[in-house]
PDB file of N, CA and C in Angstrom:
ATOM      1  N   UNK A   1     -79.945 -92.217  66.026  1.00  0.00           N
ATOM      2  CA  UNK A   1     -79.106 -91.690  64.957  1.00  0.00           C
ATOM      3  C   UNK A   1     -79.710 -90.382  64.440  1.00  0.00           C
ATOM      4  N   UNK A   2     -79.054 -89.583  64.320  1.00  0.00           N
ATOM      5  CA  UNK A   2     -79.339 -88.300  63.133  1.00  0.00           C
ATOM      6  C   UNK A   2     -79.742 -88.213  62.183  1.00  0.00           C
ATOM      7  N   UNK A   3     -80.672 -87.899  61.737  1.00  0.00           N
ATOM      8  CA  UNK A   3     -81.393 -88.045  60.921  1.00  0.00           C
ATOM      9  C   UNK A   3     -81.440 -86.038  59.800  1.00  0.00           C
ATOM     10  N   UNK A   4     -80.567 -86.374  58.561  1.00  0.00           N
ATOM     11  CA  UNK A   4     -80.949 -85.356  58.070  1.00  0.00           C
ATOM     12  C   UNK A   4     -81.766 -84.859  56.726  1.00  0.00           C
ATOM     13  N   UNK A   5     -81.903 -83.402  56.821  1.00  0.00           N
ATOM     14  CA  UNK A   5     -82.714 -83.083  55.439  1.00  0.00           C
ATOM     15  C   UNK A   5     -81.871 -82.349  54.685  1.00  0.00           C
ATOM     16  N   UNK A   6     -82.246 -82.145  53.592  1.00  0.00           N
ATOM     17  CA  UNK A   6     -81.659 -81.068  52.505  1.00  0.00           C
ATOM     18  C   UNK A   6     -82.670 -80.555  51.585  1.00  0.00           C
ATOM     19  N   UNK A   7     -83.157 -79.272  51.918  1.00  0.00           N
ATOM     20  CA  UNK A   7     -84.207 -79.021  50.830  1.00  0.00           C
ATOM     21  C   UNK A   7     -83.572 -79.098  49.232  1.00  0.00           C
ATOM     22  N   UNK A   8     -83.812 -79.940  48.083  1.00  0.00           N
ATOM     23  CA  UNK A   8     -83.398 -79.578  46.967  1.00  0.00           C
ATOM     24  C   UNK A   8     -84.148 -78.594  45.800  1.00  0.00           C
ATOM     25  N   UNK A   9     -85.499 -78.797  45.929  1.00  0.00           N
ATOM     26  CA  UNK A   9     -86.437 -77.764  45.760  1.00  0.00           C
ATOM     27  C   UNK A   9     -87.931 -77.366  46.018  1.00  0.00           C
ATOM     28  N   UNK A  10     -88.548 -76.221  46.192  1.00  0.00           N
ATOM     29  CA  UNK A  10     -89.956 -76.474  46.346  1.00  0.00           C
ATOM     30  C   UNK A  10     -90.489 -75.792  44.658  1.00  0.00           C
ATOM     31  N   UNK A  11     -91.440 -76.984  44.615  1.00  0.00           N
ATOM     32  CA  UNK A  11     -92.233 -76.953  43.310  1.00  0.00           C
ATOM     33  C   UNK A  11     -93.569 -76.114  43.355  1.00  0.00           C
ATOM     34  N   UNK A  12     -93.923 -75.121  42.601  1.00  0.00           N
ATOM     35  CA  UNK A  12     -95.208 -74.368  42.964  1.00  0.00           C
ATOM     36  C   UNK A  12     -95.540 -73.865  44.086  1.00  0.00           C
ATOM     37  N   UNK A  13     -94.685 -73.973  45.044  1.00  0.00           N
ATOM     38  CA  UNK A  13     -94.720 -73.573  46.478  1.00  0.00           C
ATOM     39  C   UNK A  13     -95.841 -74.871  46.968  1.00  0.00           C
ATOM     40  N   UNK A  14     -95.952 -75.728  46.313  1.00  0.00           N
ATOM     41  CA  UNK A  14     -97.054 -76.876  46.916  1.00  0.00           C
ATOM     42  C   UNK A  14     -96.279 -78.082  47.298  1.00  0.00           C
ATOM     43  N   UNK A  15     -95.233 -78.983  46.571  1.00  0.00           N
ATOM     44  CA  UNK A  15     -94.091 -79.806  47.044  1.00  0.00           C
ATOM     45  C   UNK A  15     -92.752 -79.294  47.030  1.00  0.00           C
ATOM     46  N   UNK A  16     -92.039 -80.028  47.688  1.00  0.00           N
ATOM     47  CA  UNK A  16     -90.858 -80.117  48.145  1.00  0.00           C
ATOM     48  C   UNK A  16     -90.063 -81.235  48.356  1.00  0.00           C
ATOM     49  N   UNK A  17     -89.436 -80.880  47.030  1.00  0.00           N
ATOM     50  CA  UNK A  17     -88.040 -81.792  47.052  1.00  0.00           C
ATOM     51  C   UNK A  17     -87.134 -82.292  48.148  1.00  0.00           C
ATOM     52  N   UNK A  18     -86.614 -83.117  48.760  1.00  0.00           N
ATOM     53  CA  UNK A  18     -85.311 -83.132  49.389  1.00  0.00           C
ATOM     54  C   UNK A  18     -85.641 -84.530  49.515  1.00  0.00           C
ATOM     55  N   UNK A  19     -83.748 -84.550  50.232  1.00  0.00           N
ATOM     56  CA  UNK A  19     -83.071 -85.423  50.651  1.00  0.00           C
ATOM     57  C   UNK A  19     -83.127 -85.754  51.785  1.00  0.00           C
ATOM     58  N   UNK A  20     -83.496 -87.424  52.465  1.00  0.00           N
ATOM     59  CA  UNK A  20     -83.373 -87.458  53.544  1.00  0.00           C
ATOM     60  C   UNK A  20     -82.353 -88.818  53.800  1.00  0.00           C
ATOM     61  N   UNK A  21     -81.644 -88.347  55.204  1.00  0.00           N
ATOM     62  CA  UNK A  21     -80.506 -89.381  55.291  1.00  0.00           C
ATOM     63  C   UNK A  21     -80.512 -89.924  56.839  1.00  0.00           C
ATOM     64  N   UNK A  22     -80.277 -90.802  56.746  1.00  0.00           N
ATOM     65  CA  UNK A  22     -80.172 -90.893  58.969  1.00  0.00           C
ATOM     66  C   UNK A  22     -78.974 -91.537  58.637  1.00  0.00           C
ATOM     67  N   UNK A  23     -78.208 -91.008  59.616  1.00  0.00           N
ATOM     68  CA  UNK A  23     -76.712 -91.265  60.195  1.00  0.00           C
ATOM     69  C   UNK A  23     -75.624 -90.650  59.212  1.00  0.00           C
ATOM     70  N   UNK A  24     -75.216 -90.551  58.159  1.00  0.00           N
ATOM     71  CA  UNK A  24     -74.480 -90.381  57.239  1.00  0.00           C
ATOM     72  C   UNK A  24     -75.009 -89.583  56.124  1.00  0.00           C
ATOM     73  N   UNK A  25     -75.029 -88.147  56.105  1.00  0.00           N
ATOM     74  CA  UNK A  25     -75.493 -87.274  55.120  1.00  0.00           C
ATOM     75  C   UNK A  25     -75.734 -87.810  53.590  1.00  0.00           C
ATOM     76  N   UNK A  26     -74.337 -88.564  53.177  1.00  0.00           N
ATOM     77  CA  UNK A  26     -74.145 -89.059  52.115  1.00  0.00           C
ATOM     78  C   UNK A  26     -74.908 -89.963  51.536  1.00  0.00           C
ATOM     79  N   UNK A  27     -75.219 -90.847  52.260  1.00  0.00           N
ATOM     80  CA  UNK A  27     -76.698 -92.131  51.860  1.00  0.00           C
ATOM     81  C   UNK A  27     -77.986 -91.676  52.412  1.00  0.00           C
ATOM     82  N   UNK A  28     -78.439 -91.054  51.250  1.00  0.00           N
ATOM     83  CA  UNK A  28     -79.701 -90.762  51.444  1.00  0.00           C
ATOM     84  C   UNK A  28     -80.747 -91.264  50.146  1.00  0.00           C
ATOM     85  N   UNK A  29     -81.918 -90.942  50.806  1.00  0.00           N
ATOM     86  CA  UNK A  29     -82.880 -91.277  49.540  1.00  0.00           C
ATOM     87  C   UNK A  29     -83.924 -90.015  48.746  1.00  0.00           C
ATOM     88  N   UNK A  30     -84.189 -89.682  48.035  1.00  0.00           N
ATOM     89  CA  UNK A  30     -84.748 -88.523  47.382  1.00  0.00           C
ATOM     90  C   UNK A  30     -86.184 -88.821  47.614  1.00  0.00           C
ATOM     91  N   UNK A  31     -86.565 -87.764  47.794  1.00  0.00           N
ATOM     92  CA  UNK A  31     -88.256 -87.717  48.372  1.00  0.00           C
ATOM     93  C   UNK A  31     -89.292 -86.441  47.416  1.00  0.00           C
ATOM     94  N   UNK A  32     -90.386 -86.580  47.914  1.00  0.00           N
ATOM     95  CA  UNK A  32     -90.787 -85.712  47.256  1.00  0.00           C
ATOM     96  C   UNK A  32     -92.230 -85.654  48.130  1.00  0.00           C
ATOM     97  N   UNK A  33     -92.735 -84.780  48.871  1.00  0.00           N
ATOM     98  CA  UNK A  33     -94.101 -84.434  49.810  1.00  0.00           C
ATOM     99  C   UNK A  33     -94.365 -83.104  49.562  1.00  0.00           C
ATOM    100  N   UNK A  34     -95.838 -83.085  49.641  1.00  0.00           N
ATOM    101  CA  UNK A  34     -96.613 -81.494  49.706  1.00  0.00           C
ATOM    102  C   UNK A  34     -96.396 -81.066  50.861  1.00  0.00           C
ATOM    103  N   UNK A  35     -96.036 -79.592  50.826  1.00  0.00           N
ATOM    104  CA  UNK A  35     -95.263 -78.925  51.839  1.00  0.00           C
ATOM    105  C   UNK A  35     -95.842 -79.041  53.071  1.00  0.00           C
ATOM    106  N   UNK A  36     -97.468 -79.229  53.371  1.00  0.00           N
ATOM    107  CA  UNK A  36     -97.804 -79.432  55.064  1.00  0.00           C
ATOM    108  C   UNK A  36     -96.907 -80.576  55.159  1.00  0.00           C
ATOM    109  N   UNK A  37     -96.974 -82.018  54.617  1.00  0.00           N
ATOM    110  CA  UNK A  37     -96.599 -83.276  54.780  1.00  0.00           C
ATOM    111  C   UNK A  37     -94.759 -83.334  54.915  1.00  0.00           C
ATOM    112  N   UNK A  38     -94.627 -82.378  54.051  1.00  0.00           N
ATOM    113  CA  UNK A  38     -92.863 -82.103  54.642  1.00  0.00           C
ATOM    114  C   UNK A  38     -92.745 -81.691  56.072  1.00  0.00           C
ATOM    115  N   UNK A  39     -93.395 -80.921  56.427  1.00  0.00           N
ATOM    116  CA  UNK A  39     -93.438 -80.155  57.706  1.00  0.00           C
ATOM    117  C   UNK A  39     -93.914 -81.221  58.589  1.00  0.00           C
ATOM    118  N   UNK A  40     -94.616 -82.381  58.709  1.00  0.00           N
ATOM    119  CA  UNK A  40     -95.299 -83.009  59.435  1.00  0.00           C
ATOM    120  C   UNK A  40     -93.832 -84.239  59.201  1.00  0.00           C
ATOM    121  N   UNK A  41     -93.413 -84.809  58.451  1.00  0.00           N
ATOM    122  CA  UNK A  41     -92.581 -85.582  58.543  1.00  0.00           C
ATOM    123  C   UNK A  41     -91.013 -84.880  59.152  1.00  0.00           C
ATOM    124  N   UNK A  42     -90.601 -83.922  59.086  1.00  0.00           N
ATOM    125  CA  UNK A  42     -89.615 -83.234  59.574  1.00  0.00           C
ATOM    126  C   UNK A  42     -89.615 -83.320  61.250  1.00  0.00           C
ATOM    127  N   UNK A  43     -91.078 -82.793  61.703  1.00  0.00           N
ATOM    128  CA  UNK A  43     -91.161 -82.824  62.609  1.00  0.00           C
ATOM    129  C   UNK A  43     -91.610 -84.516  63.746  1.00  0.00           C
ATOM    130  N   UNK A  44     -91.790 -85.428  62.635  1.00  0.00           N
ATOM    131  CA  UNK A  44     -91.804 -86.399  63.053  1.00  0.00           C
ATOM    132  C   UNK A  44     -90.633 -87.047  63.854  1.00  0.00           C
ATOM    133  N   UNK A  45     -90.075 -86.972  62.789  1.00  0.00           N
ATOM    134  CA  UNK A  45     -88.429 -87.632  62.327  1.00  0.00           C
ATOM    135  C   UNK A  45     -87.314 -86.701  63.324  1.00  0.00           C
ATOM    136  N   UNK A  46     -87.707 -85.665  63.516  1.00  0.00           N
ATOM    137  CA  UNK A  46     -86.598 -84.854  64.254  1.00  0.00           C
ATOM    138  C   UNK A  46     -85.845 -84.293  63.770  1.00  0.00           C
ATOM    139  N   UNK A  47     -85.814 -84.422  62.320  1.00  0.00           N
ATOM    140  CA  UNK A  47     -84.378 -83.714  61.575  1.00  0.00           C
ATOM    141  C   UNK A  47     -83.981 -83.190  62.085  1.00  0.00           C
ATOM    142  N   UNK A  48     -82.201 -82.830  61.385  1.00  0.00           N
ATOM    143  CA  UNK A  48     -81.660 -81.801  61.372  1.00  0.00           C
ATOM    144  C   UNK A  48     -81.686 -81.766  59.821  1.00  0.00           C
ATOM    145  N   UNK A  49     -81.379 -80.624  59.684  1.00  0.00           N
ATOM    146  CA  UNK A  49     -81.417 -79.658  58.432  1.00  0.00           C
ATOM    147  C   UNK A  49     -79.314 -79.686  58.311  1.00  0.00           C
ATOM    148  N   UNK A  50     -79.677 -79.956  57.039  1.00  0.00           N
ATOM    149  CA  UNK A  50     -78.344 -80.419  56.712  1.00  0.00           C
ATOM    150  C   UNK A  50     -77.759 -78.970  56.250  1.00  0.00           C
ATOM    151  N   UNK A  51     -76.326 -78.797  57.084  1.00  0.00           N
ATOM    152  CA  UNK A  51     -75.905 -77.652  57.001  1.00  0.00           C
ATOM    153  C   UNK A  51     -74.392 -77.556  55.503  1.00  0.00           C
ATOM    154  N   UNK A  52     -74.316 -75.759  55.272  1.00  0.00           N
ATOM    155  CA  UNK A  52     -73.987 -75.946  53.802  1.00  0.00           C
ATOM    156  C   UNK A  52     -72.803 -76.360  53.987  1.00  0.00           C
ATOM    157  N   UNK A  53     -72.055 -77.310  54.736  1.00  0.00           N
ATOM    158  CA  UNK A  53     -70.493 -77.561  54.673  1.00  0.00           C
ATOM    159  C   UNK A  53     -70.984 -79.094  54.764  1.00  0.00           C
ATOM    160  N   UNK A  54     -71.704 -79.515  54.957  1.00  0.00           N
ATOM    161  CA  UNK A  54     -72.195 -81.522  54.438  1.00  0.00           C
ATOM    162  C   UNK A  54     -72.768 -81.445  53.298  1.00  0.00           C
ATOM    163  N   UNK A  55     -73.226 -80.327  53.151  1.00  0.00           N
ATOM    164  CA  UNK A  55     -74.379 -80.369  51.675  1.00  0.00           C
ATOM    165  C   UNK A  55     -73.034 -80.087  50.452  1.00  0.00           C
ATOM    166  N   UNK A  56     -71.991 -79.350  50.855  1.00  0.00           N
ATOM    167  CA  UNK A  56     -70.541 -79.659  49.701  1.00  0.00           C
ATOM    168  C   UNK A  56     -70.099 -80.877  49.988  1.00  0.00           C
ATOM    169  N   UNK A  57     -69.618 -81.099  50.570  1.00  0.00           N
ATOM    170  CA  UNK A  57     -69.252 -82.554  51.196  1.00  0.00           C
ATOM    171  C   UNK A  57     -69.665 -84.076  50.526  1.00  0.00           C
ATOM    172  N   UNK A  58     -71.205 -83.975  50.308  1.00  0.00           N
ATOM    173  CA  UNK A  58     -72.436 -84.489  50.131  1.00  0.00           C
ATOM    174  C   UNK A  58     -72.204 -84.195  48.287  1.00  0.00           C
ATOM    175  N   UNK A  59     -72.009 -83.232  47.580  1.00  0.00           N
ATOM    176  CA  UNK A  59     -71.850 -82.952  46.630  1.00  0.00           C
ATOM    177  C   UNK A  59     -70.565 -82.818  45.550  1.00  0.00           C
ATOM    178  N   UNK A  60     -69.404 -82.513  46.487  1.00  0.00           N
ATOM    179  CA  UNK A  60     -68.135 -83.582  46.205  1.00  0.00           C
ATOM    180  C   UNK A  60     -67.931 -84.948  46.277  1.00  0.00           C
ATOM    181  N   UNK A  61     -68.580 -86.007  46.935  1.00  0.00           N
ATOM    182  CA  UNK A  61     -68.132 -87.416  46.853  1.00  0.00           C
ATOM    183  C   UNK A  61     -69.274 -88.007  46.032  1.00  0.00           C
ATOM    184  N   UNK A  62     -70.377 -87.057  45.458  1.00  0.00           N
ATOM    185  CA  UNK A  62     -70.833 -87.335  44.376  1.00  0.00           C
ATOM    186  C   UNK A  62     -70.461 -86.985  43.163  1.00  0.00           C
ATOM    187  N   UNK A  63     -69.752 -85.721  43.000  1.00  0.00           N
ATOM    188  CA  UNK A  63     -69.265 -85.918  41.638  1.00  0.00           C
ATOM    189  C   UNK A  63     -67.951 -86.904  42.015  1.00  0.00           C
ATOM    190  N   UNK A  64     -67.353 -87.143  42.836  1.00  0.00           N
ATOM    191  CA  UNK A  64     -66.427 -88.110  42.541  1.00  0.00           C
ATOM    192  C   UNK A  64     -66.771 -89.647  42.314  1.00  0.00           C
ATOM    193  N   UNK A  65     -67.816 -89.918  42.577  1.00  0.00           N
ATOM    194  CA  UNK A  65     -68.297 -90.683  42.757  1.00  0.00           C
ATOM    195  C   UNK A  65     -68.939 -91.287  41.276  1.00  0.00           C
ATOM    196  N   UNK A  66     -69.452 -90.298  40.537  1.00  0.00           N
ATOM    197  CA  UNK A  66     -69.594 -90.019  39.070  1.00  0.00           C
ATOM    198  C   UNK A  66     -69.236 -89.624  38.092  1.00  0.00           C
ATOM    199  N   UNK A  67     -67.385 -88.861  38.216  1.00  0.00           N
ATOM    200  CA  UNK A  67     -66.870 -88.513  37.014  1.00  0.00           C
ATOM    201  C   UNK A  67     -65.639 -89.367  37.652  1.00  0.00           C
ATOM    202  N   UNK A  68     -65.556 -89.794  39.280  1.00  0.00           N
ATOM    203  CA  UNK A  68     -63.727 -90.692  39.372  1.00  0.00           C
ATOM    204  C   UNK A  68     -62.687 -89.536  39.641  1.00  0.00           C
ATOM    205  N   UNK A  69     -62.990 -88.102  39.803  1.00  0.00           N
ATOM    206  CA  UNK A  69     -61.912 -87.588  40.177  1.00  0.00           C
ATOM    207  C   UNK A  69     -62.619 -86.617  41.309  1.00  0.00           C
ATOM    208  N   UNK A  70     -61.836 -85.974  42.010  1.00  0.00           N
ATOM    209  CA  UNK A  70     -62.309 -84.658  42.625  1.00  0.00           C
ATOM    210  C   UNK A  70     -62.042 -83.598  41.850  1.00  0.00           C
ATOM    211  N   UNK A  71     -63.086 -83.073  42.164  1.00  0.00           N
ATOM    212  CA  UNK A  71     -63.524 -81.069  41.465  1.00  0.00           C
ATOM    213  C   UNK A  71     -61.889 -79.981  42.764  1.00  0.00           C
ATOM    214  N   UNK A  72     -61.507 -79.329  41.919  1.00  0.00           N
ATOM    215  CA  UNK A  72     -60.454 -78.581  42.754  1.00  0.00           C
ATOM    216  C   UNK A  72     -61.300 -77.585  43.814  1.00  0.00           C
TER     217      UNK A  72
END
């Protein structure tokens, strides 16, 4: 299965935020590793790097998901 990332942010330039999901962009779990250890798990795992048309996608069926309607 596919396994993806989403950087959400890097902190101090020392960690890095993101999202990681296998199979379904949408169910993922929030992470948080110092940037060698991002790089070492990325490359573990195989990611793909979640591209910006899943990362809206990914961010529309969450606000729907949390306000009950879709954003226009």
């Amino acid at each position: 299965m596919t396994r993806y990332v989403r950087v959400r942010q890097v902190v101090d330039d020392r960690f890095v935020e993101f999202d990681f999901a296998i199979g379904d962009p949408a169910l993922y779990v929030e992470l948080v590793l110092p940037r060698e250890a991002f790089t070492a798990f990325c490359h573990h795992n195989r990611v793909v790097m979640m591209s910006d048309e899943q990362a809206r996608q990914v961010d529309a069926d969450m606000s729907k998901w949390r306000y009950g309607d879709e954003e226009s």
